[in-house]
C-alpha atoms as a PDB file:
ATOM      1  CA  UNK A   1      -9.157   3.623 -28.566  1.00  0.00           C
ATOM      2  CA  UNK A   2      -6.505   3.678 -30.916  1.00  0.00           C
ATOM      3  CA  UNK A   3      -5.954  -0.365 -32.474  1.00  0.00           C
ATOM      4  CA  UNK A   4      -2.470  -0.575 -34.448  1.00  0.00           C
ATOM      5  CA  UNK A   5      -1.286  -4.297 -35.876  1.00  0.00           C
ATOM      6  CA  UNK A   6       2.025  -4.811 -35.101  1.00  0.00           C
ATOM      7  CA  UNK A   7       5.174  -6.952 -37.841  1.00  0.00           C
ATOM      8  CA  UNK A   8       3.002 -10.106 -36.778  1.00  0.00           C
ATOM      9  CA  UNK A   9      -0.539  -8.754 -36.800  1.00  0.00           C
ATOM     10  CA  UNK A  10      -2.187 -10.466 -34.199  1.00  0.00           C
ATOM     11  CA  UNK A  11      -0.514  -8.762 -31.654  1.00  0.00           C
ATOM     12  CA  UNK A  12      -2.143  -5.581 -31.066  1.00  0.00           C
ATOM     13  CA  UNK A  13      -0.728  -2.173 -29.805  1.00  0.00           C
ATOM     14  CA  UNK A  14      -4.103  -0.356 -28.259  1.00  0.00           C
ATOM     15  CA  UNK A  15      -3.676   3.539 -27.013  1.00  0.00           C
ATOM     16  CA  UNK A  16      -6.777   4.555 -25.168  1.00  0.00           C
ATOM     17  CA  UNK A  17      -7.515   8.076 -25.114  1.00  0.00           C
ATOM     18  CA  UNK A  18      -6.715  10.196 -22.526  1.00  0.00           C
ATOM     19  CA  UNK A  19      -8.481  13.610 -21.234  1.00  0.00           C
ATOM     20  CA  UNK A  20      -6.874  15.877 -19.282  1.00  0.00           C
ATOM     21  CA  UNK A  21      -7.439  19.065 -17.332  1.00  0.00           C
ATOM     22  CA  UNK A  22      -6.153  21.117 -14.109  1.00  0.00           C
ATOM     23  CA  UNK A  23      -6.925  18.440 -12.379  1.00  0.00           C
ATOM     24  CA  UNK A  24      -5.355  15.596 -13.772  1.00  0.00           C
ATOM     25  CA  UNK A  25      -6.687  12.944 -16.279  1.00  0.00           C
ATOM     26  CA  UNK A  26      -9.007  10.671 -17.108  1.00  0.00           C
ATOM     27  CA  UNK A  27      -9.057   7.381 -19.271  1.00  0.00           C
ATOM     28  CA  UNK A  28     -11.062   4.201 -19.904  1.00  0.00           C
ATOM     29  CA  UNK A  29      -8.275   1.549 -20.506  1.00  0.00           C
ATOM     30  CA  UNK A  30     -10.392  -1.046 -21.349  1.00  0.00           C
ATOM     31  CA  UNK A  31     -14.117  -0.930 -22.573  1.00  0.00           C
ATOM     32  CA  UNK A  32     -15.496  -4.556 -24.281  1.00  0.00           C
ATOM     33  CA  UNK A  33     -18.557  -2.826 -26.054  1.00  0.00           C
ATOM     34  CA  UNK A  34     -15.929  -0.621 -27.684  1.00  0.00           C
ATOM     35  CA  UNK A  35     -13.183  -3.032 -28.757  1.00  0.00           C
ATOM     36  CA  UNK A  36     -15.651  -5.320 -29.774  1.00  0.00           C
ATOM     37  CA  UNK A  37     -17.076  -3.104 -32.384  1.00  0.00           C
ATOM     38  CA  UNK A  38     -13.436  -2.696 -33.502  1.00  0.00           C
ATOM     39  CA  UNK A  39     -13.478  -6.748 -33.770  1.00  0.00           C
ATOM     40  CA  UNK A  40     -11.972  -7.298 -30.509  1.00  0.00           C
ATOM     41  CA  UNK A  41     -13.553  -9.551 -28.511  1.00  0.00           C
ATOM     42  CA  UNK A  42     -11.035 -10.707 -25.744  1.00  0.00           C
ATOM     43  CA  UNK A  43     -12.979 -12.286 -22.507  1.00  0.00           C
ATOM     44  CA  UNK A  44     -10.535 -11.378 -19.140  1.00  0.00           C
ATOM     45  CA  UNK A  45     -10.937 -13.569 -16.272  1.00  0.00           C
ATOM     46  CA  UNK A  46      -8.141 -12.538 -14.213  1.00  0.00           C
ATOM     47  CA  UNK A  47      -5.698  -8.934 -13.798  1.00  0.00           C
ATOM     48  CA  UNK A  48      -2.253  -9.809 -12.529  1.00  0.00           C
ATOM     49  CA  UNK A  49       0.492  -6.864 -11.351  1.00  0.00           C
ATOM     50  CA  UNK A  50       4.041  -6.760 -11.105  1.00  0.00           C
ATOM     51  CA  UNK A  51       7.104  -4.448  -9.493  1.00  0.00           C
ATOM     52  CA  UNK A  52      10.335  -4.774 -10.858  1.00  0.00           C
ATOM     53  CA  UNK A  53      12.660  -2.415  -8.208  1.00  0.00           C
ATOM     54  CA  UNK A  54      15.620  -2.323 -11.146  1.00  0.00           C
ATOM     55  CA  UNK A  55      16.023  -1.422 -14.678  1.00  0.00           C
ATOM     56  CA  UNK A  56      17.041  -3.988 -16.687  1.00  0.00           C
ATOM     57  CA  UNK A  57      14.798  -6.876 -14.980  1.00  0.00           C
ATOM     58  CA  UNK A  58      13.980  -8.943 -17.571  1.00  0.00           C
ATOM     59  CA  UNK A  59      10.570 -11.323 -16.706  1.00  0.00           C
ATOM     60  CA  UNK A  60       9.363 -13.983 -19.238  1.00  0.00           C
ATOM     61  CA  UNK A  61       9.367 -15.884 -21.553  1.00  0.00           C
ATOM     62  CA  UNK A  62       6.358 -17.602 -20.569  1.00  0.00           C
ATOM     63  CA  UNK A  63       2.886 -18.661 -21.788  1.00  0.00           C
ATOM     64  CA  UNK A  64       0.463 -21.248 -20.879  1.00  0.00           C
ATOM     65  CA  UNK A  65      -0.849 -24.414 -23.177  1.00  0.00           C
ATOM     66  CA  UNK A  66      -4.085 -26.069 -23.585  1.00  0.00           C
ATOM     67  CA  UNK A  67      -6.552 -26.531 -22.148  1.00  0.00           C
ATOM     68  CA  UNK A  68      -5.489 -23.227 -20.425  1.00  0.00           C
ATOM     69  CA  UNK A  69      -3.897 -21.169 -23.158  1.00  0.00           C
ATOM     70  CA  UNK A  70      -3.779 -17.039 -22.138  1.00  0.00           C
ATOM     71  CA  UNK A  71      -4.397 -13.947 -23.866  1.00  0.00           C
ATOM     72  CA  UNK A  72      -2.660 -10.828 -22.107  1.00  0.00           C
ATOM     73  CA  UNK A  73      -3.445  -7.424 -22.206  1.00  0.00           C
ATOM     74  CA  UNK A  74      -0.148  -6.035 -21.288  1.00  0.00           C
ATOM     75  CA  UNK A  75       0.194  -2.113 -19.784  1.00  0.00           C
ATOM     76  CA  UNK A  76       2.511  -0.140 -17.662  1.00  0.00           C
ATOM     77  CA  UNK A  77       1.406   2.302 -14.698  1.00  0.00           C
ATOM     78  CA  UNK A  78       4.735   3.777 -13.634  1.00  0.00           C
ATOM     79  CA  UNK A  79       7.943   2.950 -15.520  1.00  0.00           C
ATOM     80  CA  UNK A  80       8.428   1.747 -18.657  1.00  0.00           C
ATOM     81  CA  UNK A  81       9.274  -1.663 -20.574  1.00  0.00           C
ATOM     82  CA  UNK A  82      10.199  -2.937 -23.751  1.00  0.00           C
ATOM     83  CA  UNK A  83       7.874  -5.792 -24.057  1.00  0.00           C
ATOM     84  CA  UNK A  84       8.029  -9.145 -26.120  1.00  0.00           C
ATOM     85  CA  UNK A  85       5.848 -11.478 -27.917  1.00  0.00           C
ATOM     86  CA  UNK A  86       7.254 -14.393 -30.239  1.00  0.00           C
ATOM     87  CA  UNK A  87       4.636 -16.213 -31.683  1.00  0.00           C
ATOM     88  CA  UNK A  88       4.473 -20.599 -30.705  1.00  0.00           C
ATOM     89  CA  UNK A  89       1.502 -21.426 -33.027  1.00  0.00           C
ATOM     90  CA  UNK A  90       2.932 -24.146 -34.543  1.00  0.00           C
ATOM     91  CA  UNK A  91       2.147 -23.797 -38.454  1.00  0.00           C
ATOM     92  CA  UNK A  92       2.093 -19.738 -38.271  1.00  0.00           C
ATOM     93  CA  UNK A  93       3.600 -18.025 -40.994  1.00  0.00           C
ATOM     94  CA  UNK A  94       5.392 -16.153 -38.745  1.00  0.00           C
ATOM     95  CA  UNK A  95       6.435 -19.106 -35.970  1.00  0.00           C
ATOM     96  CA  UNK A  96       9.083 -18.574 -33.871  1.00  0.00           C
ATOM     97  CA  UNK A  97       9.530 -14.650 -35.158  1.00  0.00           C
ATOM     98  CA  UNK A  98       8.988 -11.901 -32.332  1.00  0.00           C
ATOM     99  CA  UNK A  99       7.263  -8.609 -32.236  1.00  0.00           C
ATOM    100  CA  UNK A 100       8.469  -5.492 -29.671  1.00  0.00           C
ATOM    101  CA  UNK A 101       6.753  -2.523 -28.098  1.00  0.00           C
ATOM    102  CA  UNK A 102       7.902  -0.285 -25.871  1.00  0.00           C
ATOM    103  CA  UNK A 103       4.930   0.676 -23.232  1.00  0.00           C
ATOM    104  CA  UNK A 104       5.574   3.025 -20.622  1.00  0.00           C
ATOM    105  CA  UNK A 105       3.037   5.226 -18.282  1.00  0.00           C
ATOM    106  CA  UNK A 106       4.080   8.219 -20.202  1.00  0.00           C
ATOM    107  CA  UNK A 107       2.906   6.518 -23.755  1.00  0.00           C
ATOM    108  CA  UNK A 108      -0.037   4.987 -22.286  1.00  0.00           C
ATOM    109  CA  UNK A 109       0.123   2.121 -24.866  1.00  0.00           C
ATOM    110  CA  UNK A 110      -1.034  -1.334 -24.335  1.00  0.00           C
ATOM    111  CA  UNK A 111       0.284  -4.842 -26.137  1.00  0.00           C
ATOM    112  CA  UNK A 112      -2.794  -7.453 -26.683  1.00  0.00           C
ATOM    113  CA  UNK A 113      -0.559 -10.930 -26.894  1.00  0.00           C
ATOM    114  CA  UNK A 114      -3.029 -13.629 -27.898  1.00  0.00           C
ATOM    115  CA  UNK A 115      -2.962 -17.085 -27.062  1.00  0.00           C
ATOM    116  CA  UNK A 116      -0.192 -18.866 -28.827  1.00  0.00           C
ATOM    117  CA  UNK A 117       2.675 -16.651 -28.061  1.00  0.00           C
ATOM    118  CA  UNK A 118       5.295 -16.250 -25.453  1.00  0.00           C
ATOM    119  CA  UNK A 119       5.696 -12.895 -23.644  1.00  0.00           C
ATOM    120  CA  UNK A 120       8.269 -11.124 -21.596  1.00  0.00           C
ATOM    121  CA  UNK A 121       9.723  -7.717 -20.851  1.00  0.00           C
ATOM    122  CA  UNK A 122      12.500  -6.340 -19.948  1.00  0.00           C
ATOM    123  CA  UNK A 123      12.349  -2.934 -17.766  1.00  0.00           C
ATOM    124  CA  UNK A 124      13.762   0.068 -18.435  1.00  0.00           C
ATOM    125  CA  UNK A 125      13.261   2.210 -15.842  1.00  0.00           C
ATOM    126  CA  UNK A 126      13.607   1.204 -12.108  1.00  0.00           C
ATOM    127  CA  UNK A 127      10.378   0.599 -10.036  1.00  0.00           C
ATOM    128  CA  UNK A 128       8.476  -0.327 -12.777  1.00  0.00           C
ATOM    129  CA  UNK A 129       4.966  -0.803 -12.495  1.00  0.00           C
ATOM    130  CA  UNK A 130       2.687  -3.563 -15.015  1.00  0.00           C
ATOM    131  CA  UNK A 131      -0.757  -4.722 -15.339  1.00  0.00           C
ATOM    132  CA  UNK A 132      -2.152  -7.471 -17.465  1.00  0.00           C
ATOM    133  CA  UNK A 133      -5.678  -9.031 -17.963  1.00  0.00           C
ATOM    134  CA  UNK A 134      -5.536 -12.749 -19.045  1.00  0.00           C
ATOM    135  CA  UNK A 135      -8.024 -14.733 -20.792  1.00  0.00           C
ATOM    136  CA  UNK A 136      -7.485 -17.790 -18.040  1.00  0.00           C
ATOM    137  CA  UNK A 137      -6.709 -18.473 -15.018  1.00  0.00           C
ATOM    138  CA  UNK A 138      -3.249 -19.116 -13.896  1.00  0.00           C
ATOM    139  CA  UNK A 139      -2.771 -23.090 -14.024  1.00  0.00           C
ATOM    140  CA  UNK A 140       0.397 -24.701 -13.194  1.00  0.00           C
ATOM    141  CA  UNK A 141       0.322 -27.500 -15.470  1.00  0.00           C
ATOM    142  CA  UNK A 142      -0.319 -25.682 -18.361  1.00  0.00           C
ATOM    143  CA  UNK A 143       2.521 -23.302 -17.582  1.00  0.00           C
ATOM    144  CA  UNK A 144       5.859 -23.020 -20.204  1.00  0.00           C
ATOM    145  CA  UNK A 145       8.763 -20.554 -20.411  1.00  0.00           C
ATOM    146  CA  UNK A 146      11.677 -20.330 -22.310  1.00  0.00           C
ATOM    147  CA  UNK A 147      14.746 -18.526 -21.404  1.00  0.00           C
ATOM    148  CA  UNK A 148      15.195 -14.788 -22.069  1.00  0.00           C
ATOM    149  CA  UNK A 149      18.380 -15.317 -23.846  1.00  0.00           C
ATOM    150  CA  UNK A 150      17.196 -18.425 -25.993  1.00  0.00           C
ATOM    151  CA  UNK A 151      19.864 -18.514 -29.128  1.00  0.00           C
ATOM    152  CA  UNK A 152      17.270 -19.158 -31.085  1.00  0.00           C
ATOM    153  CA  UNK A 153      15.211 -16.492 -30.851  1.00  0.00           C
ATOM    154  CA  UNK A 154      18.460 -13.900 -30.569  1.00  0.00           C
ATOM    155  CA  UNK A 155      15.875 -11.241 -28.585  1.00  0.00           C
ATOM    156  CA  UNK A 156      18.307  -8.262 -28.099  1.00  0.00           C
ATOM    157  CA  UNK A 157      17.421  -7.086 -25.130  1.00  0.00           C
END
């Protein structure tokens, strides 16, 4: 697996390798022993999936707090997205700045967004296909979002 720091370097783009013959391909998108002897050390309790029908659906910003703060592991199986992390962490050098990848089936990239940041997408493709692994469960109360189009953070979607 391929582990690239993004402009804020906590949030990780990770290409797995792929192998492919006349048959078709083959590709371990997530392996713990191996990341973790790159220093990643992620624990996923839960894989969530989404289906946006039309391009230009834009999902997010959201994020949960304490005591139920999320790590995702963000990748696309059909489609593609631009996707979005702005970092929350109160005291960060790099608070309330974003970070962009585009992830798609054809790149087979993934975004790691830890804990601390919001995330969103928009797609750009219709029927757009993503998976994510989170670090915690979904809990309501712990839940925040700010809106896409926030003037603050001037995302140009």
């Amino acid at each position: 697996m391929i582990i690239e720091p993004l402009n804020i370097p906590e949030v990780l783009r990770i290409t797995p390798l792929k192998f492919g013959d006349s048959r078709g391909f083959f590709s371990e998108t997530w392996s713990s022993a191996k990341l973790a002897a790159q220093g990643f050390t992620a624990q996923f309790v839960q894989d969530n999936q989404s289906l946006s029908t039309q391009a230009g659906t834009i999902r997010g910003l959201h994020c949960q707090v304490a005591p139920s703060v999320q790590g995702k592991l963000v990748r696309v199986i059909k489609g593609a997205i631009w996707d979005v992390a702005v970092d929350i962490r109160v005291g960060s050098p790099t608070y309330g700045q974003y970070t962009a990848a585009e992830l798609s089936a054809e790149n087979w990239a993934q975004l790691w967004i830890p804990g601390g940041f919001l995330h969103g997408f928009c797609t750009l493709v219709p029927d757009t296909e993503v998976i994510y692994k989170v670090t915690a469960d979904y809990d309501r109360d712990a839940e925040r979002a700010v809106i896409w189009n926030d003037p603050s953070l001037a995302l140009p979607w």
